[in-house]
Protein backbone atom coordinates (compact mmCIF):
# COMPACT_ATOMS: atom_id res chain seq x y z
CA UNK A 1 112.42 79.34 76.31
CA UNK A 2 110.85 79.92 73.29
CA UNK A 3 107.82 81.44 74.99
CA UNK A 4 109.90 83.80 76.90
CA UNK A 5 111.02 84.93 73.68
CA UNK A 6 107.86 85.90 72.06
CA UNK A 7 106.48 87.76 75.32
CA UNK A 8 109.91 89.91 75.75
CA UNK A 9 109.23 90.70 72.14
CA UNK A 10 105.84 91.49 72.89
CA UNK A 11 107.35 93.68 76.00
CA UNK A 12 109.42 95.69 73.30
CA UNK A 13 106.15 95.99 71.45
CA UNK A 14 104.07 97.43 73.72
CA UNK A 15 106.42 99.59 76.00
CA UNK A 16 109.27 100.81 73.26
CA UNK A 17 112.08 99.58 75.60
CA UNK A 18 114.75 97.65 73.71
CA UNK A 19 115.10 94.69 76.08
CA UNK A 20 118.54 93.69 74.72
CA UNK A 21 120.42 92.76 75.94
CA UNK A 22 118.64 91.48 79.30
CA UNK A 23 118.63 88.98 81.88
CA UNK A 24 116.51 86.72 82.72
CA UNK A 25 115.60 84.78 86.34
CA UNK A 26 113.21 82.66 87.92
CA UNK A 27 111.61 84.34 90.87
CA UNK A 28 108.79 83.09 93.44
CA UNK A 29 105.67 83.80 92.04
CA UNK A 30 103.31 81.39 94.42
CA UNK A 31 102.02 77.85 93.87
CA UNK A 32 100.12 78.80 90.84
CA UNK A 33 102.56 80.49 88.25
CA UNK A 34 106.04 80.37 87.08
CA UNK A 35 107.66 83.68 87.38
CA UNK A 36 110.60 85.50 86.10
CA UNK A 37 112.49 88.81 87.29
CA UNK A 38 113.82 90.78 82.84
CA UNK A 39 116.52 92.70 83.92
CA UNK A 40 117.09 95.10 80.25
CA UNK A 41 119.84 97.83 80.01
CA UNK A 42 117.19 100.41 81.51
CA UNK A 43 114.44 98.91 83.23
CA UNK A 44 113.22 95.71 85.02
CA UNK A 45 109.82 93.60 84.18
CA UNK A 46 107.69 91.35 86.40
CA UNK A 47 106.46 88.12 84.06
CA UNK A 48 104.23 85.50 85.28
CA UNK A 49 103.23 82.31 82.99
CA UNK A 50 100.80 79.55 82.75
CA UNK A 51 99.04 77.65 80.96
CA UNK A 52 96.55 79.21 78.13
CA UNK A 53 93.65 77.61 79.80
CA UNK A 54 94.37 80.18 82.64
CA UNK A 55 94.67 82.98 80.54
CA UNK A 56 91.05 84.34 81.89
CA UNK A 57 92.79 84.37 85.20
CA UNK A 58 95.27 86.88 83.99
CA UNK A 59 93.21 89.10 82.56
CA UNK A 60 90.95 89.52 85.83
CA UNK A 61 94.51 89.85 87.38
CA UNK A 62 95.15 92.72 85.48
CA UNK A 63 91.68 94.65 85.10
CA UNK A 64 91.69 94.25 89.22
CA UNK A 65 94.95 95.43 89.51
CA UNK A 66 93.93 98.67 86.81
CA UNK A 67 90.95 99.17 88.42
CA UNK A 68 92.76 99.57 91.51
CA UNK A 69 95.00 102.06 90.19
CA UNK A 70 92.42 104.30 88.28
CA UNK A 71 91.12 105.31 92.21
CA UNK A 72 94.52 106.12 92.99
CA UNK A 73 94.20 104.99 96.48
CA UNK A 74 97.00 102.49 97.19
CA UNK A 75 100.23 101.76 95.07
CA UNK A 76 100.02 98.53 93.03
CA UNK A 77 102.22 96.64 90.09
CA UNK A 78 101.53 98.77 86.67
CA UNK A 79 100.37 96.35 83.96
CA UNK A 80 102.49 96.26 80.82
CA UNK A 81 100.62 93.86 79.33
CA UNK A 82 98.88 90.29 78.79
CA UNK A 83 97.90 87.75 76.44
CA UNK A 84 98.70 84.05 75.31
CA UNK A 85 101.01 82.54 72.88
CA UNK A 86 102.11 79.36 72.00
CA UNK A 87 101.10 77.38 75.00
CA UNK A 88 101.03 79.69 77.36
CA UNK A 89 99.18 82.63 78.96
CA UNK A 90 101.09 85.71 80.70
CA UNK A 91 100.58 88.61 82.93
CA UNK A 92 103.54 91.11 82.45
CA UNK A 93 103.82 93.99 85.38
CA UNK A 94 106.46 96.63 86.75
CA UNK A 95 109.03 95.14 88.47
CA UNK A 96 108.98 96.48 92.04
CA UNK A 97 111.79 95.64 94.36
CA UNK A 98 109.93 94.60 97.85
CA UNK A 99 110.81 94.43 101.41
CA UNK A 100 108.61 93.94 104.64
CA UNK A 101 106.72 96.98 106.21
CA UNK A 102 108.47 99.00 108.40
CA UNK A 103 108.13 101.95 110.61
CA UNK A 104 104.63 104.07 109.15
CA UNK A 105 104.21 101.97 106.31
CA UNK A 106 101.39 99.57 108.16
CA UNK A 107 99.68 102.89 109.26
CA UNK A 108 99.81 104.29 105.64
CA UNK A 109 98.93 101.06 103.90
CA UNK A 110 95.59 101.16 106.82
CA UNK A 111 94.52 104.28 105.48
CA UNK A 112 95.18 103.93 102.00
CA UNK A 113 93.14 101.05 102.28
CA UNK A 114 90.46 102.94 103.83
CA UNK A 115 90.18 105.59 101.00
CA UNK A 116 90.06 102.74 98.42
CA UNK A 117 86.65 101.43 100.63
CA UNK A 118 85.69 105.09 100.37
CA UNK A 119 84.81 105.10 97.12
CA UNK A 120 81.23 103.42 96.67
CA UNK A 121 80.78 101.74 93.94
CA UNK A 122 77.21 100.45 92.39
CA UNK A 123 76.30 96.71 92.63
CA UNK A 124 78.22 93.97 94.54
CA UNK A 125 80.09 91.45 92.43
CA UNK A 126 82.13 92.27 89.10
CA UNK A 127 82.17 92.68 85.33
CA UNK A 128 83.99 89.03 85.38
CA UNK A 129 84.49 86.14 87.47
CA UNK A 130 87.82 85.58 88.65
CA UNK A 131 89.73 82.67 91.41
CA UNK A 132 90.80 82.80 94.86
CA UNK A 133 93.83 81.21 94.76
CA UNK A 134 92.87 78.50 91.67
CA UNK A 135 89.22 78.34 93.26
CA UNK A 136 86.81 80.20 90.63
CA UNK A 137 85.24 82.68 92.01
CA UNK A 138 81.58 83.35 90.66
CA UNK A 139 80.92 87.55 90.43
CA UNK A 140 77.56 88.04 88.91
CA UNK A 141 75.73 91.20 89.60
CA UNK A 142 73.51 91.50 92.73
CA UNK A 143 72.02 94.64 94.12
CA UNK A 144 71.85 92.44 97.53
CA UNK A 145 74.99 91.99 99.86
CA UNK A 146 73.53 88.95 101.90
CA UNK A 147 72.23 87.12 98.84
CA UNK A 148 75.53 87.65 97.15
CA UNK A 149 77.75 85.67 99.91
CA UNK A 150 75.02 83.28 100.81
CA UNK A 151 75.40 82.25 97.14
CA UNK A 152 78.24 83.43 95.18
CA UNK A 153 80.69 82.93 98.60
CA UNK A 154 79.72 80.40 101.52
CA UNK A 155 77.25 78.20 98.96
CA UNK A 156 79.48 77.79 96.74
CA UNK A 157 82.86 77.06 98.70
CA UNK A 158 80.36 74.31 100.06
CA UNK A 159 79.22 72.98 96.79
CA UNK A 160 82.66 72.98 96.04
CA UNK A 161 83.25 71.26 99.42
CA UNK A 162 80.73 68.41 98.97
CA UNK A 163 82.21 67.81 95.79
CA UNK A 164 85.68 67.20 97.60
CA UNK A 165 83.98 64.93 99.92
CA UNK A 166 83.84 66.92 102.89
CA UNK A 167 80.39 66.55 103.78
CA UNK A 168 78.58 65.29 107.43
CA UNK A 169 78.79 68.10 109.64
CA UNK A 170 80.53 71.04 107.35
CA UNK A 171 77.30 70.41 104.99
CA UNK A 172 74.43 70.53 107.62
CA UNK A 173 75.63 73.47 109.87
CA UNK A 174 77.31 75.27 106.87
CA UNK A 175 73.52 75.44 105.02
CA UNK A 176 71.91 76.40 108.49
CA UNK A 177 74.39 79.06 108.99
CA UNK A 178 73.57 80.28 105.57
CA UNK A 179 69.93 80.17 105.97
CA UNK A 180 70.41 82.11 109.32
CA UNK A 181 72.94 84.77 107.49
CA UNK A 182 70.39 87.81 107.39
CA UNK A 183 70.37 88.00 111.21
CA UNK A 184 73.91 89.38 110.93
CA UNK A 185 73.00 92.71 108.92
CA UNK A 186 70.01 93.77 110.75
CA UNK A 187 71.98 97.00 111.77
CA UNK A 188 74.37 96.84 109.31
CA UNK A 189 73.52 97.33 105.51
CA UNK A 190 77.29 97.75 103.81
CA UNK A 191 77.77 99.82 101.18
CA UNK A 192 79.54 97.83 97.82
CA UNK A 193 83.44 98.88 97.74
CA UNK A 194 86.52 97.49 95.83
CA UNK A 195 88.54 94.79 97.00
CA UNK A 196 91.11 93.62 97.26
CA UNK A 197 89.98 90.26 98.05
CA UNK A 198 93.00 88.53 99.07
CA UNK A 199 94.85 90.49 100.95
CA UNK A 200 96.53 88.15 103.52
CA UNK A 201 100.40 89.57 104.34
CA UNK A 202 101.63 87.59 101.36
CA UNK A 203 100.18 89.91 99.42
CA UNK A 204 101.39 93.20 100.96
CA UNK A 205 105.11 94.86 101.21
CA UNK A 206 106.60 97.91 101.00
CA UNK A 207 108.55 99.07 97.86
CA UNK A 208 112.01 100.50 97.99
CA UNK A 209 110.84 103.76 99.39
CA UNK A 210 108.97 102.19 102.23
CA UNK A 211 105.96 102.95 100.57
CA UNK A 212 103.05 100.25 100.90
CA UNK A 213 102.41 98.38 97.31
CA UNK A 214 99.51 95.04 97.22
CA UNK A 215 99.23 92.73 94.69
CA UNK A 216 97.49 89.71 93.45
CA UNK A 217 94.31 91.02 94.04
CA UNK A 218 91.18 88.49 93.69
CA UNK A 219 88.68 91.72 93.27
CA UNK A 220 85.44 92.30 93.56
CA UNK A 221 82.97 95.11 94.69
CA UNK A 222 81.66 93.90 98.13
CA UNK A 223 81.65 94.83 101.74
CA UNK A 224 85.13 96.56 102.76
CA UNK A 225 84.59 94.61 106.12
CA UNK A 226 85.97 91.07 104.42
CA UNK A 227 89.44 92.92 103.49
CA UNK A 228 89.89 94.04 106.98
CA UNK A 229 88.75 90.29 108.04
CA UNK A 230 91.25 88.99 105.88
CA UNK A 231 94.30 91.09 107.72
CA UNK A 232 93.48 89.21 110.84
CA UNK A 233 93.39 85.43 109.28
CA UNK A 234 96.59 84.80 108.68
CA UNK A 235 98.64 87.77 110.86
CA UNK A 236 101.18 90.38 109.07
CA UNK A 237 98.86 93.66 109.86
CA UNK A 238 99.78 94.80 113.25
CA UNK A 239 97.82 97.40 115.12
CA UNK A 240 99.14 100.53 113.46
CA UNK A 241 97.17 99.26 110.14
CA UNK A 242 94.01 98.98 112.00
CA UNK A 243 94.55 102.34 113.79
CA UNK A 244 95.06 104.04 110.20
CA UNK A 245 92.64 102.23 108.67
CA UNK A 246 89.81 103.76 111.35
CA UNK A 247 91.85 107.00 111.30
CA UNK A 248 89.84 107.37 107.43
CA UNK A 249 87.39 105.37 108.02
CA UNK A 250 84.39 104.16 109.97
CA UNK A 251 84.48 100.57 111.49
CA UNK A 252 80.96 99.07 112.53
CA UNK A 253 81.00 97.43 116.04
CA UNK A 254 79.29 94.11 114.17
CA UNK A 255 82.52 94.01 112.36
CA UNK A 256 83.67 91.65 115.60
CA UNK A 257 81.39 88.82 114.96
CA UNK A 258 81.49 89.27 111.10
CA UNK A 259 85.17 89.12 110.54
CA UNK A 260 84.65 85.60 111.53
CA UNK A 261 81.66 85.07 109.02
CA UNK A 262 83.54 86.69 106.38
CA UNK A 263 86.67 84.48 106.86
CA UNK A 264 84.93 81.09 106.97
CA UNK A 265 84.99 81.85 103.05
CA UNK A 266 88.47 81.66 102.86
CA UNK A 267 89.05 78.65 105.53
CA UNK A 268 86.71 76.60 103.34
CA UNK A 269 88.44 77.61 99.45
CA UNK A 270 91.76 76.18 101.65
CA UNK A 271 90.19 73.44 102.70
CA UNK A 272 88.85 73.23 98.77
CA UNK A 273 92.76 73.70 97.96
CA UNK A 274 94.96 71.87 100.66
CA UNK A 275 92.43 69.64 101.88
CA UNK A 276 90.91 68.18 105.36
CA UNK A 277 93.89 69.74 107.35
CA UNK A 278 91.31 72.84 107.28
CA UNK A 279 88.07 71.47 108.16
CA UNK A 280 88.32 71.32 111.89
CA UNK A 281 88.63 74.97 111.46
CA UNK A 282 86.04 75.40 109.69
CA UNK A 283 83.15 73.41 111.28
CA UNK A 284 84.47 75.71 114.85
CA UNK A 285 84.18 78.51 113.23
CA UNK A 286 80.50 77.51 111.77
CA UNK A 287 79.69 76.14 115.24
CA UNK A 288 80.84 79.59 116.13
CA UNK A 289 78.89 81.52 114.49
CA UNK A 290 75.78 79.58 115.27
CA UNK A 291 76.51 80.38 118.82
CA UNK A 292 76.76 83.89 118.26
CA UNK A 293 72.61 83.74 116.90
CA UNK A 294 71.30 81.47 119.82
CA UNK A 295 72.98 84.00 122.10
């Protein structure tokens, strides 16, 4: 517990709150961290912890999650602050009590998504690379959408692949289908927007107003299409989200066949992650999308 220690100190530091006396309990914060719920006399703390050699992971955590908040778009978790100790790494944010979406909250969280897209911004990738998940995820500058996820996305969740072993089919069609991937922007040339990035229903709730609040962003500045794609992976957006969402903003009809482009990305990082229980998945979807061009 001695690393708790030094962070709560570092808390008191930074913020002024005296955090005695407090209390202190483990929460669910995913398969990647350890996380903890500070209770003090007069406020409440969100703490995650890892190992240092994840401490870059933190901070991309947090400069997404600022970022976000500068364009005062959607509600996220304020960041108190971050660092590493004594073996270990930390991310400390507001503490917000969550629930699930109810009532308008999809339909607000859809267009406060929207006016986040809104707001262009000029190059796709990042200042920093970050993960998906534990996957890194490579950001480097590009004034070219397609070239960006033929190499920075589907190449290398595929290199990443091959090194897993999954090879044979996954390998041949995936490196045709990127080849092939300018045919799916011939009408469509997407302007660069900030992301989320990972924003599956895990990562969306409503805080104790019934106001929406996201989190554990993976960001980058890319085409607002793969956030909307990523709604309708895993379910936990209903249709009032995608009706507020187009109530702001715009949705091009191509946005049908390249949802399913845009989500191959994350079917192969699980497939990376939780191994071959994915790949039938993702060789249909390929096979898919391969259809869509011959037709």
């Amino acid at each position: 517990m001695a690393q708790l220690t030094e962070i709560i100190q570092e808390i008191e530091r930074v913020t002024g709150v005296n955090c005695q006396p407090h209390q202190l309990s483990s929460v669910g914060g995913g398969c990647i961290n350890t996380a903890y719920q500070l209770k003090t006399p007069d406020t409440q703390f969100f703490i995650k912890v890892n190992s240092p050699k994840l401490s870059d992971m933190f901070v991309a955590e947090a400069q997404g999650l600022q970022e976000m908040a500068e364009l005062n778009a959607v509600r996220v978790p304020k960041v108190i602050c971050y660092g590493t100790g004594d073996g270990h790494s930390y991310l400390v944010l507001e503490y917000i009590p969550l629930g699930s979406m109810r009532g308008s909250a999809n339909a607000k969280l859809g267009e406060q998504l929207a006016l986040l897209h809104q707001q262009p911004q000029a190059y796709f990738g990042w200042h920093m690379d970050n993960t998906i998940g534990s996957t890194p995820q490579i950001n480097d500058r590009s004034a070219n959408w397609v070239q960006f996820w033929q190499q920075q996305r589907l190449g290398k969740q595929l290199e990443f692949a091959a090194t897993n072993g999954f090879r044979g089919s996954l390998q041949k069609n995936g490196e045709r289908l990127i080849e092939l991937l300018p045919a799916f922007f011939t009408d469509y040339q997407p302007q660069a927007s900030l992301l989320h990035g990972d924003l599956w229903g895990g990562n969306a709730a409503a805080d104790e107003h019934g106001n929406p609040v996201i989190f554990d962003p993976a960001c980058y500045y890319g085409d607002a299409e793969t956030d909307l794609a990523m709604t309708e992976l895993f379910g936990g957006f209903g249709s009032d989200f995608h009706a507020g969402y187009r109530s702001i903003r715009a949705v091009d009809s191509g946005y049908r066949t390249r949802k399913t482009l845009y989500n191959l990305y994350h079917i192969i990082n699980h497939l990376n992650l939780f191994g071959g229980g994915y790949l039938g998945q993702a060789d249909a979807m390929i096979s898919q999308l391969l259809a869509e061009l011959r037709s």
